[in-house]
N, C-alpha and C. Protein backbone atom coordinates (compact mmCIF):
# COMPACT_ATOMS: atom_id res chain seq x y z
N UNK A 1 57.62 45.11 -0.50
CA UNK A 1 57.57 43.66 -0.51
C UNK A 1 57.84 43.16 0.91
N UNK A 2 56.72 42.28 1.31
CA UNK A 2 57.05 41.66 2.78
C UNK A 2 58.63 40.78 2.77
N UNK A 3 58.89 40.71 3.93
CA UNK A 3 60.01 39.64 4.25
C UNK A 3 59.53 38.29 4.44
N UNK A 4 60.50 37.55 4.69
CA UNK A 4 59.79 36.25 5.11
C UNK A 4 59.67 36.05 5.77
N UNK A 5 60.63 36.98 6.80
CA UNK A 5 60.08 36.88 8.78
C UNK A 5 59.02 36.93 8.98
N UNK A 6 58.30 38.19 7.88
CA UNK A 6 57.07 38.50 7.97
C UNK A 6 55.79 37.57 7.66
N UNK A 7 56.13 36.98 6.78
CA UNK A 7 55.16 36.39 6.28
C UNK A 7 55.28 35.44 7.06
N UNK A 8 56.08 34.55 7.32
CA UNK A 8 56.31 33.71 8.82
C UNK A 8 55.47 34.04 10.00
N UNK A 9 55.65 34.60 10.51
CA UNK A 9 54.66 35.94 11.26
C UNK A 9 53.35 35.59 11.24
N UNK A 10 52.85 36.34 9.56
CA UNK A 10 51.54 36.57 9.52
C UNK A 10 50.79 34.52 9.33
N UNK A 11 52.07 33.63 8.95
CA UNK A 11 51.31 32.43 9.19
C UNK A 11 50.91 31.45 10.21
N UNK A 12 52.15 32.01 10.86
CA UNK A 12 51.64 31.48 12.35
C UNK A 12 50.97 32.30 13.04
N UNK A 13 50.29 33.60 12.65
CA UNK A 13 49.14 34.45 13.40
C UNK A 13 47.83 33.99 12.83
N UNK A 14 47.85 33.41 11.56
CA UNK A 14 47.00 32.79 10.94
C UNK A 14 46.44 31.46 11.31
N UNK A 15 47.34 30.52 11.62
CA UNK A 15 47.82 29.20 12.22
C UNK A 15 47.15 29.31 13.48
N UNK A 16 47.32 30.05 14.30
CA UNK A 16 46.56 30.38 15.94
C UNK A 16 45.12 30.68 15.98
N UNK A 17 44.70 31.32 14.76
CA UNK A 17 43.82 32.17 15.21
C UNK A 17 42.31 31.29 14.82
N UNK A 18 41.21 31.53 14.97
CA UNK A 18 39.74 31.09 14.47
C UNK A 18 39.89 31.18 13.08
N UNK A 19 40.20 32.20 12.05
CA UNK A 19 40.27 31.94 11.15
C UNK A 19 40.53 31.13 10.19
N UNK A 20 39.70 30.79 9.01
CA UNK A 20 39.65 29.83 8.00
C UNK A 20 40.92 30.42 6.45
N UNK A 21 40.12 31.76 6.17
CA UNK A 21 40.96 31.94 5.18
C UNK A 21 41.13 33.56 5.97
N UNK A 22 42.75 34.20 4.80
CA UNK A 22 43.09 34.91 5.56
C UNK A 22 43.89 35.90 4.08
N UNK A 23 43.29 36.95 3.86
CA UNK A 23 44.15 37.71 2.66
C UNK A 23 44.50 38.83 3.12
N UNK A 24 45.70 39.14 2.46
CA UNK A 24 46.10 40.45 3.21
C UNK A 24 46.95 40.76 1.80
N UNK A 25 47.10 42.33 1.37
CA UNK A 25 47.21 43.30 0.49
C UNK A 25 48.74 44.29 0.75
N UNK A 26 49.69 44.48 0.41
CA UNK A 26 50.21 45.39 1.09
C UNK A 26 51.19 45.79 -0.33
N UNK A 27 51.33 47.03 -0.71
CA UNK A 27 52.21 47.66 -1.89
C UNK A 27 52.03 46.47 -3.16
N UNK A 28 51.07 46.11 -3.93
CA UNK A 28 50.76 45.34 -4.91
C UNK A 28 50.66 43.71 -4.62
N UNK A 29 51.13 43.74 -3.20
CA UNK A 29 52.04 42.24 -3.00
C UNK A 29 50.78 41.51 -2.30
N UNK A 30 49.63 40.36 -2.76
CA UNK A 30 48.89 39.92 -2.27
C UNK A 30 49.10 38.11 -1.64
N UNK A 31 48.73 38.29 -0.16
CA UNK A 31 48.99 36.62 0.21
C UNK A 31 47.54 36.61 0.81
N UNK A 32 47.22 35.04 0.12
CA UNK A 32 45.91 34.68 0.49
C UNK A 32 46.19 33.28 1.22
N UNK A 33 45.66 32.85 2.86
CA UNK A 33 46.29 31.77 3.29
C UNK A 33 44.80 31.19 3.56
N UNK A 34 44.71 29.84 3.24
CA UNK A 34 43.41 29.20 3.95
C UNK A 34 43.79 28.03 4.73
N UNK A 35 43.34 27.36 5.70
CA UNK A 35 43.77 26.41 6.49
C UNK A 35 43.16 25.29 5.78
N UNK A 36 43.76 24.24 5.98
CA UNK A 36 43.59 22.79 6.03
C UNK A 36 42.37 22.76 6.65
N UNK A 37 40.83 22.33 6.26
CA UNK A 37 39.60 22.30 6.84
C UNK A 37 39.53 20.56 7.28
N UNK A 38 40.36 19.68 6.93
CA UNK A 38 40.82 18.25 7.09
C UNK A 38 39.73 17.21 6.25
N UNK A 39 39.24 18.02 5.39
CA UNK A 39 38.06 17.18 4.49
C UNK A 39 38.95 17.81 3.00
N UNK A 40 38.93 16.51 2.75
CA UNK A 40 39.38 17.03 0.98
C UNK A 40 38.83 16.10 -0.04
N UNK A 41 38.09 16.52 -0.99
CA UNK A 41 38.03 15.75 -2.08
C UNK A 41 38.47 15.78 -3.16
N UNK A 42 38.45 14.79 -3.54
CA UNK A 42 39.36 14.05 -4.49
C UNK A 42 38.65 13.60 -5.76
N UNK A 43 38.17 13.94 -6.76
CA UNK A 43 37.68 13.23 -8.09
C UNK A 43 38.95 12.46 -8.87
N UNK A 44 38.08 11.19 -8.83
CA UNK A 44 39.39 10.35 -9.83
C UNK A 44 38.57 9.95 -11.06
N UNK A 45 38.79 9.66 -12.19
CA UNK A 45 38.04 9.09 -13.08
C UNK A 45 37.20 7.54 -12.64
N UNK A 46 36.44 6.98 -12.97
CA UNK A 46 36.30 5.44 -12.76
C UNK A 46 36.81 4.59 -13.75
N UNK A 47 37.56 3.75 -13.42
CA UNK A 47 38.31 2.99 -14.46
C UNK A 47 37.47 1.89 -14.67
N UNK A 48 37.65 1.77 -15.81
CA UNK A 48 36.74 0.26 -16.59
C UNK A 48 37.22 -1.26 -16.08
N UNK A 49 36.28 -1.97 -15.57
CA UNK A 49 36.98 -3.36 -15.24
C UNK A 49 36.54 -4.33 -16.50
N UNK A 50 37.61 -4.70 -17.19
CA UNK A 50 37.06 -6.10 -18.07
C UNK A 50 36.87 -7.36 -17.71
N UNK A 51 35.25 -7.32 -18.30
CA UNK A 51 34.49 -8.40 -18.13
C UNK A 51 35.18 -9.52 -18.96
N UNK A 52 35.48 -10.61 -17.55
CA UNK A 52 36.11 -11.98 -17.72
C UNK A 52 34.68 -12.39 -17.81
N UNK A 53 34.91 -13.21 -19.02
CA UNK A 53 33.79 -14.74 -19.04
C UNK A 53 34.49 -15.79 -18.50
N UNK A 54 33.07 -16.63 -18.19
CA UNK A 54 33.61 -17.65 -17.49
C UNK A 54 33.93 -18.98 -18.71
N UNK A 55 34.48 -19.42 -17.60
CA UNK A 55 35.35 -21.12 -18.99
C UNK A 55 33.84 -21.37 -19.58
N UNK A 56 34.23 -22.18 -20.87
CA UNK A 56 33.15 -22.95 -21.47
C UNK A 56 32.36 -23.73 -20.26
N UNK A 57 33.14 -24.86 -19.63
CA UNK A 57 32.40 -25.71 -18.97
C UNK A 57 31.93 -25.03 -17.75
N UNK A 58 31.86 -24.39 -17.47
CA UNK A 58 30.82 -23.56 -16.44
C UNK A 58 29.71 -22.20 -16.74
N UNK A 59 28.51 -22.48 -16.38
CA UNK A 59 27.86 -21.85 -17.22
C UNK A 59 27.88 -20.41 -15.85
N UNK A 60 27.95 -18.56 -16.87
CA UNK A 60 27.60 -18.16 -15.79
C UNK A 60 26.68 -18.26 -14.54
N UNK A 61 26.98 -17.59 -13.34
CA UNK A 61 25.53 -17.69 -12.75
C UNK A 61 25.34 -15.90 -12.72
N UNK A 62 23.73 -16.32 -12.36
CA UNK A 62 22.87 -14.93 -12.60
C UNK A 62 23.27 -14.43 -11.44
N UNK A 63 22.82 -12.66 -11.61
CA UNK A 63 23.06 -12.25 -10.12
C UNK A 63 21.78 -12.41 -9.64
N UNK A 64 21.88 -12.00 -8.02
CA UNK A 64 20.91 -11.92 -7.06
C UNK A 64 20.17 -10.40 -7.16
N UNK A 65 18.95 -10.64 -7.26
CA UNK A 65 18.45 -9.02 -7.47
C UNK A 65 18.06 -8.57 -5.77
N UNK A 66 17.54 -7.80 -5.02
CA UNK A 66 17.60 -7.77 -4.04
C UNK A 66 16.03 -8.41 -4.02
N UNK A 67 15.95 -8.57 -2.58
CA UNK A 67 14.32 -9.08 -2.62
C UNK A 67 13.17 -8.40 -2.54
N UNK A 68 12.10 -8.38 -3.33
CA UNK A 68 10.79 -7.61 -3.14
C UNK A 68 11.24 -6.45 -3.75
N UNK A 69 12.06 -6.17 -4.84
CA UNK A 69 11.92 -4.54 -5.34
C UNK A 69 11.05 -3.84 -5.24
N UNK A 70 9.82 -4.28 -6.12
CA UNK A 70 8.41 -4.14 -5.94
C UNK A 70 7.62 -4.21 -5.08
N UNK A 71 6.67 -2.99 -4.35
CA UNK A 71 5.87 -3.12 -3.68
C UNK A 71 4.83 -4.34 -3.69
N UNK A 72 4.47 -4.59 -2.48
CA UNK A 72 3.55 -5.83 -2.31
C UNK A 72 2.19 -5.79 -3.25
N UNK A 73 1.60 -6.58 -3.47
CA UNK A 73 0.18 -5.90 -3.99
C UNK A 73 -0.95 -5.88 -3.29
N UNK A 74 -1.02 -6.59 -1.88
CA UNK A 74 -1.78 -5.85 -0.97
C UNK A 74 -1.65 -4.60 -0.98
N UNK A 75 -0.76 -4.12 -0.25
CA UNK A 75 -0.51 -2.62 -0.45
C UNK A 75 -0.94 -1.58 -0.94
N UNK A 76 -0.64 -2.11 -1.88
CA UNK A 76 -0.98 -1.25 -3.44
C UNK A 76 -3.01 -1.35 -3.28
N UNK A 77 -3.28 -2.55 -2.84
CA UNK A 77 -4.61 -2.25 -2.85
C UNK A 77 -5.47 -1.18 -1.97
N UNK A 78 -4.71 -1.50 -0.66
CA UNK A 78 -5.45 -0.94 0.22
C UNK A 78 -4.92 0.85 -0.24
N UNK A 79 -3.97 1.20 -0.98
CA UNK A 79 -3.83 2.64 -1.67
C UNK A 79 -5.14 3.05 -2.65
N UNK A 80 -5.67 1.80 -3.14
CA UNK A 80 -6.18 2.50 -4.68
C UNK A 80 -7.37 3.38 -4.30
N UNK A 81 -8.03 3.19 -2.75
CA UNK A 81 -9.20 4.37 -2.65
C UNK A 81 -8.51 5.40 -2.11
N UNK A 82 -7.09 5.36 -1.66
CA UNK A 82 -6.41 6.95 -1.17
C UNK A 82 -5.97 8.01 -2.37
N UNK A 83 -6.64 8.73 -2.24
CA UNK A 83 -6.31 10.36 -2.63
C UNK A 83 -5.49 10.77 -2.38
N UNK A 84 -4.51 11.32 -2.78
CA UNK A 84 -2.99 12.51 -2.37
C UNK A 84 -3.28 13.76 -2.63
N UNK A 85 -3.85 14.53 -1.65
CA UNK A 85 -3.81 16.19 -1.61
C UNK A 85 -2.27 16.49 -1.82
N UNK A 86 -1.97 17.36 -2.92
CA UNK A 86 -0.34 17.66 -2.90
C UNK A 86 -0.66 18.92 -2.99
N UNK A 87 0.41 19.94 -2.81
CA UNK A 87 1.38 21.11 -2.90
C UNK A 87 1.16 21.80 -3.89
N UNK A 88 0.19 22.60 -4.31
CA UNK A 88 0.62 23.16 -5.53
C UNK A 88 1.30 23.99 -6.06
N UNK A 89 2.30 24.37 -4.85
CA UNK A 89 3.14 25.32 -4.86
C UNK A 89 4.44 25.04 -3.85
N UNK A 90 5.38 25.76 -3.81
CA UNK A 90 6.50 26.10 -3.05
C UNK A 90 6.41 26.57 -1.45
N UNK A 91 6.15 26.59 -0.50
CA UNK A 91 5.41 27.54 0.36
C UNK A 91 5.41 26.90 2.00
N UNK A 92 5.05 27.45 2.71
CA UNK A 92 4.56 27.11 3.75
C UNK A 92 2.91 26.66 4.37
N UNK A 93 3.13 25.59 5.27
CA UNK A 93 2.00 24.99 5.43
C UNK A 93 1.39 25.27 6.65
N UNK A 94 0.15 25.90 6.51
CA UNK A 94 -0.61 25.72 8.01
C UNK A 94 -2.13 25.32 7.83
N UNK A 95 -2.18 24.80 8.59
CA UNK A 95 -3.39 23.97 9.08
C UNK A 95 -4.74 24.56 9.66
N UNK A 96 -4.27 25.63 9.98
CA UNK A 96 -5.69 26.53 10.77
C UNK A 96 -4.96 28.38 9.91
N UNK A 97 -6.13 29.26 9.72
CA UNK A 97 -5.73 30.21 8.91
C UNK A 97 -5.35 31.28 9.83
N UNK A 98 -4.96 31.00 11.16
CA UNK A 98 -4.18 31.53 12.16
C UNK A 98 -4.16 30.95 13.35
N UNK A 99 -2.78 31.13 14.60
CA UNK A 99 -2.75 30.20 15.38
C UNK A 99 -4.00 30.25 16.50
N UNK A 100 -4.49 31.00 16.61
CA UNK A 100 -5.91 31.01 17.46
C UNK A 100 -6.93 30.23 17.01
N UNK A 101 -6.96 29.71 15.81
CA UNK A 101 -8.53 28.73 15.01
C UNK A 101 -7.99 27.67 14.94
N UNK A 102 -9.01 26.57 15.13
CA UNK A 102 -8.97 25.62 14.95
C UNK A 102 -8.76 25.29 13.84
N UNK A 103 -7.91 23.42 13.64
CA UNK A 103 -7.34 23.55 12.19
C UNK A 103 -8.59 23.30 11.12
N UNK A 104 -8.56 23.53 9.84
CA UNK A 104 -9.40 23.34 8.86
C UNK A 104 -9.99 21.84 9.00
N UNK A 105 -9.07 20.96 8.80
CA UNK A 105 -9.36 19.37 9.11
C UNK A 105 -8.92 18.62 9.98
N UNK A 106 -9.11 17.70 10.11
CA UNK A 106 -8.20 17.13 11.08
C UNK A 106 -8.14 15.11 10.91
N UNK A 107 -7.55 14.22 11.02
CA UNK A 107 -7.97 12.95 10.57
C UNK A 107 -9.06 12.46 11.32
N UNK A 108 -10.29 12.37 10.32
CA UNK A 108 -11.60 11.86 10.69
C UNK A 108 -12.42 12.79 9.73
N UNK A 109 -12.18 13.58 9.39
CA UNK A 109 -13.10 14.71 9.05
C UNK A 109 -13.48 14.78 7.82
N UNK A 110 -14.81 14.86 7.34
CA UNK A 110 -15.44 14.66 6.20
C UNK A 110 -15.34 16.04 5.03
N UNK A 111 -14.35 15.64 3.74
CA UNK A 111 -14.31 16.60 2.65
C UNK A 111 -15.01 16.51 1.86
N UNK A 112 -15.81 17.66 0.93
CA UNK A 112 -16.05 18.08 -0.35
C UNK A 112 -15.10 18.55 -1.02
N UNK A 113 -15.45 18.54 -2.06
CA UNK A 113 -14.39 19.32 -3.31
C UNK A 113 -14.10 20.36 -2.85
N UNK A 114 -15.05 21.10 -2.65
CA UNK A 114 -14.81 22.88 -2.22
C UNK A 114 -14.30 22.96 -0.41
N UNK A 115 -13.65 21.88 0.07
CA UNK A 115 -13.86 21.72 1.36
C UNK A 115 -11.96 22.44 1.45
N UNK A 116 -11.89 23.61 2.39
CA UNK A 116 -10.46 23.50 2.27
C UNK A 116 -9.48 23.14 3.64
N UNK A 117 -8.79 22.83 3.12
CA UNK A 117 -7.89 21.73 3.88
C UNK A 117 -6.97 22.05 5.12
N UNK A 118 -6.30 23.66 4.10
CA UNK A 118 -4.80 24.21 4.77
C UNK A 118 -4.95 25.54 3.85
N UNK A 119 -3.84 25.87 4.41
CA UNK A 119 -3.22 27.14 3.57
C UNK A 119 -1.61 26.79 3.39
N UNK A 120 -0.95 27.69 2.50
CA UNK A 120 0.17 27.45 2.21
C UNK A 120 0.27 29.10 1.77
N UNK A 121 1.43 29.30 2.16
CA UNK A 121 2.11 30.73 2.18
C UNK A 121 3.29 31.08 1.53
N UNK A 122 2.72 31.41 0.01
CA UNK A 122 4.06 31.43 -0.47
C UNK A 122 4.32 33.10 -0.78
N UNK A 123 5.31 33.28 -0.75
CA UNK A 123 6.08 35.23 -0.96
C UNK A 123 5.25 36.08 -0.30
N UNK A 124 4.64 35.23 1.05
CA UNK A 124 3.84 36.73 1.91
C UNK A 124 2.26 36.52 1.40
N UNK A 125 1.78 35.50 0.82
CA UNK A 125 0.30 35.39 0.08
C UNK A 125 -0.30 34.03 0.90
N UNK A 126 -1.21 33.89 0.90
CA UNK A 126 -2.01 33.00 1.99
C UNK A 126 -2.79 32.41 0.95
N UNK A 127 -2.52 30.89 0.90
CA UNK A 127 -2.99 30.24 -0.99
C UNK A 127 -4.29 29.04 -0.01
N UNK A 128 -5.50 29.39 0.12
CA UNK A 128 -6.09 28.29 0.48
C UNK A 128 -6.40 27.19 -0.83
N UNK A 129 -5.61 25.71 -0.05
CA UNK A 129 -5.85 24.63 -0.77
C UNK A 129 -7.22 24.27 -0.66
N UNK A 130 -7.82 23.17 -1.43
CA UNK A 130 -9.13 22.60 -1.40
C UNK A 130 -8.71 20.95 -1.93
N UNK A 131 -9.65 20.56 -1.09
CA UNK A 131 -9.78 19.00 -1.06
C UNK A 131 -10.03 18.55 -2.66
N UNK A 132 -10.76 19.25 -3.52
CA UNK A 132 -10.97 18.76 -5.02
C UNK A 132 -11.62 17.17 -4.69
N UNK A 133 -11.47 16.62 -3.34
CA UNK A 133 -12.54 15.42 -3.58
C UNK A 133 -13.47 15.11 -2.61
N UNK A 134 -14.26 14.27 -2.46
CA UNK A 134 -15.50 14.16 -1.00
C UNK A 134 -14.26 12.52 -0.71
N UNK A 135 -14.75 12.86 0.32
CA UNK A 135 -13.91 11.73 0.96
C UNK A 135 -13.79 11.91 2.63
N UNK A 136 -12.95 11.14 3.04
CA UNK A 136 -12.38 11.28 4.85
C UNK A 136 -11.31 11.31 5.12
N UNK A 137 -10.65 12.45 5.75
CA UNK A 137 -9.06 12.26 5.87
C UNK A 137 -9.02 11.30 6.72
N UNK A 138 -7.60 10.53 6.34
CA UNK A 138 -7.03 9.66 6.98
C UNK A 138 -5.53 9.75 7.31
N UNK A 139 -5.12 10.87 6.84
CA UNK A 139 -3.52 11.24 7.82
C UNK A 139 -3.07 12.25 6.76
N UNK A 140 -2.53 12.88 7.67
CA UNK A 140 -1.88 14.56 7.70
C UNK A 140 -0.28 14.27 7.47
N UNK A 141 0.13 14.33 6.33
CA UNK A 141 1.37 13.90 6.30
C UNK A 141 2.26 15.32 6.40
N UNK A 142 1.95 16.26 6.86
CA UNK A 142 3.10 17.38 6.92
C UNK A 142 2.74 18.18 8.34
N UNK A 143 3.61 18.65 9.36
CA UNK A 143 3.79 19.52 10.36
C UNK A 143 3.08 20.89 9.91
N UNK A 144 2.40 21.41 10.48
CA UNK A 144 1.92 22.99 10.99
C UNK A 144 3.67 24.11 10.81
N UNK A 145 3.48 24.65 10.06
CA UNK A 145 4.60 25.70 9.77
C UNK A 145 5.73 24.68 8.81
N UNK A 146 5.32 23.86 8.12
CA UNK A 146 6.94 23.04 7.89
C UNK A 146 6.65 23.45 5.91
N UNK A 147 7.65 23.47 5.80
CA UNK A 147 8.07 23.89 4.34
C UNK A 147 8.08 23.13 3.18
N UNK A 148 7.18 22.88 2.37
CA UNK A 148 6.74 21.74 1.30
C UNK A 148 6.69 22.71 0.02
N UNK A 149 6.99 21.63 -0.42
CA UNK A 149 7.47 21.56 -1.96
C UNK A 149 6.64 21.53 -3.30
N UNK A 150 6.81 21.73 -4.03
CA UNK A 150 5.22 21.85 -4.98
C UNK A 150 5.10 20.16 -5.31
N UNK A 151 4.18 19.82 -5.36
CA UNK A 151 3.71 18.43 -5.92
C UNK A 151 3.81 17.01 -4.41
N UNK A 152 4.32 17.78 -3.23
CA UNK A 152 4.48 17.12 -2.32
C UNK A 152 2.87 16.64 -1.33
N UNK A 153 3.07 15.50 -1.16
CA UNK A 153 1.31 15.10 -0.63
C UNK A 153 1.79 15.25 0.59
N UNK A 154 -0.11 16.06 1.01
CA UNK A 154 -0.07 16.99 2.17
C UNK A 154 -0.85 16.19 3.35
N UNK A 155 -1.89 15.21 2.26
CA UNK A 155 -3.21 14.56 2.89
C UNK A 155 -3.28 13.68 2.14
N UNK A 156 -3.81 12.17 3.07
CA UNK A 156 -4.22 11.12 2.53
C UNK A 156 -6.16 11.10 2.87
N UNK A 157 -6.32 11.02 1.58
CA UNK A 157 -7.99 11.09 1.49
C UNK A 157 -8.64 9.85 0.97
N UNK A 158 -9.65 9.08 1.98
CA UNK A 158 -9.97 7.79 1.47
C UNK A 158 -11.43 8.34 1.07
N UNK A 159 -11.18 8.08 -0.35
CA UNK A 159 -12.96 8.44 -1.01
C UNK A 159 -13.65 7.43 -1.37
N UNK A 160 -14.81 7.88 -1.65
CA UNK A 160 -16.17 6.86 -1.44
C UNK A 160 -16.27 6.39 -3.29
């Protein structure tokens, strides 16, 4: 069994050092020390506030919702001929089917269905996407090598 000199010792060697956590074993006797990382959280329940009504002679007032929740409907118009090429997988994205070729598309460039777009690389497999529509790209919404998500839009396609 350690002393307490000892263990004194081993906390202020602990206390000095880079180390975060710190276990040490000796004749059955185990001390495990971790430092104060100075972030702690705290879960408290949320307590219920009761809803005061207001007196008879004042009628509530409504709240304020924020403004424009809803998209504009311009907006929304100038979307309804865009296409979303998405992700059909987990994977990585490239644009040309190696870094020496030029990329598959680029914004301006005229698609067919069978027209393909990118590749995406998922577990070591090289997945060429396809446009599925005739149309014209109009913006490349993901980086060359960047990591997308299944269902994530890759390309905005304005079709005819």
């Amino acid at each position: 069994m350690l002393k307490v000199e000892e263990i004194q010792a081993l906390i202020e060697l602990v206390d000095r050092s880079n180390l975060d956590e710190f276990e040490f074993e000796n004749d059955g006797t185990v001390i495990k020390m971790k430092k104060n990382t100075g972030v702690q959280v705290i879960e408290r329940p949320v307590r219920e506030v009761a809803q005061v009504s207001a007196p008879p002679q004042m009628p509530a007032q409504p709240r304020q919702l924020a403004e424009n929740p809803q998209p504009e409907a311009p907006a929304q118009a100038a979307d309804e001929n865009l296409h979303k090429i998405v992700s059909p997988m987990v994977g990585t994205f490239y644009q040309a089917g190696s870094p020496e070729e030029e990329p598959y598309v680029q914004i301006g460039s005229k698609v067919s269905p069978n027209t393909v777009v990118c590749m995406i690389e998922a577990m070591k497999l090289f997945n060429e996407i396809e446009a599925e529509v005739e149309g014209e790209i109009v913006d490349i919404l993901v980086k060359d090598g960047q990591l997308v998500e299944f269902g994530q839009p890759l390309f905005l396609v304005k079709t005819k």
